[in-house]
Protein backbone atom coordinates (compact mmCIF):
# COMPACT_ATOMS: atom_id res chain seq x y z
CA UNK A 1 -41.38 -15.12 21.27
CA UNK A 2 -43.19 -17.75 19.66
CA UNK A 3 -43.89 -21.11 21.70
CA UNK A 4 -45.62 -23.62 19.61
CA UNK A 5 -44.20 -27.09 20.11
CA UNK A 6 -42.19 -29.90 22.06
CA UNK A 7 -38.72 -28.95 21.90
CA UNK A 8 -37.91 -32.76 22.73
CA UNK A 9 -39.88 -34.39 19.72
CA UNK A 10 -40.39 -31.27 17.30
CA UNK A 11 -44.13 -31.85 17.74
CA UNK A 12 -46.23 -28.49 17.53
CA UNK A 13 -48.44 -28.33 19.83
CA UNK A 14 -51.35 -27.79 17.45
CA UNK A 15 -50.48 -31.22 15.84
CA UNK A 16 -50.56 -32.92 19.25
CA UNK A 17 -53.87 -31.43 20.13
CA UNK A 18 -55.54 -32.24 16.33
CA UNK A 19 -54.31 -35.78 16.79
CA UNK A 20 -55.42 -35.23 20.57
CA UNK A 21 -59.01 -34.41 19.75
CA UNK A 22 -59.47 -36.84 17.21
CA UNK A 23 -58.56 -39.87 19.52
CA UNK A 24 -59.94 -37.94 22.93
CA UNK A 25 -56.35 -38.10 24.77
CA UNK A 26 -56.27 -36.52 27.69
CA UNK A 27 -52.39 -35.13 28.75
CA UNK A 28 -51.53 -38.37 29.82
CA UNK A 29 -52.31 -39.87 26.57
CA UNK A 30 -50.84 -37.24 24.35
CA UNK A 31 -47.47 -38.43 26.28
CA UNK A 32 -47.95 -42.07 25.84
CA UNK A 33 -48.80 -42.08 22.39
CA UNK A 34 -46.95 -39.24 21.05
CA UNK A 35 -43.95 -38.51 23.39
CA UNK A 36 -44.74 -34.87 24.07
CA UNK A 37 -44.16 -33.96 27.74
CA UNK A 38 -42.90 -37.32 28.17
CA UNK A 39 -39.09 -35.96 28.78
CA UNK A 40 -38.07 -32.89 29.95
CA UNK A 41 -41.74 -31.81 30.54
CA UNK A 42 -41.06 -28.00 29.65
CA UNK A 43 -43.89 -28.16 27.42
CA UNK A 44 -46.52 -29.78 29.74
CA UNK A 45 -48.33 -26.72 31.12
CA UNK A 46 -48.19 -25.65 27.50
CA UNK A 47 -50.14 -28.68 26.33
CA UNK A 48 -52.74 -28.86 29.80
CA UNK A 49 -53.67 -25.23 28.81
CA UNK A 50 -53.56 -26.37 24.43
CA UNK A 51 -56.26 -29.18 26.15
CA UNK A 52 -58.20 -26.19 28.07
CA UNK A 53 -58.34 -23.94 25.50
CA UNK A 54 -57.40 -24.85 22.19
CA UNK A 55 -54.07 -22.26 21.54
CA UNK A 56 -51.25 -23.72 20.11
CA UNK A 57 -48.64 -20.90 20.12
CA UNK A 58 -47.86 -19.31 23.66
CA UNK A 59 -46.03 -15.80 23.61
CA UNK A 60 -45.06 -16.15 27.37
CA UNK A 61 -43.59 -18.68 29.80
CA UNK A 62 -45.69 -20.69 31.65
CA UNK A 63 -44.60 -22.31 34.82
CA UNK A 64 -46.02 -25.58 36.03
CA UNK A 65 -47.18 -24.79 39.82
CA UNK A 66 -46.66 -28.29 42.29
């Protein structure tokens, strides 16, 4: 299984972070500007760890903890 993007907008997650980087958004920003996270949020724990770390493709779920 291969996890690399917002199912919502069909953003990968590696374009959100290069755009991400270049602009210094923070997860907040990458779903202002871009939309990703901004709907079902599914891919939001994907992106805060994309921020962390740098990975863009996830080969396990990640849960969002409260």
């Amino acid at each position: 299984m291969n996890i690399d993007r917002c199912i919502c907008t069909g953003i990968t997650f590696a374009q959100a972070l290069d755009k991400g980087k270049r602009e210094a958004w923070d997860l907040e920003a990458l779903r202002r500007e871009l939309g990703v996270g901004a709907n079902c949020g599914l891919c939001r724990p994907y992106l805060k760890r994309a921020l962390a770390t740098g990975e863009t493709v996830f080969h396990e779920i990640i849960a969002e903890r409260p």
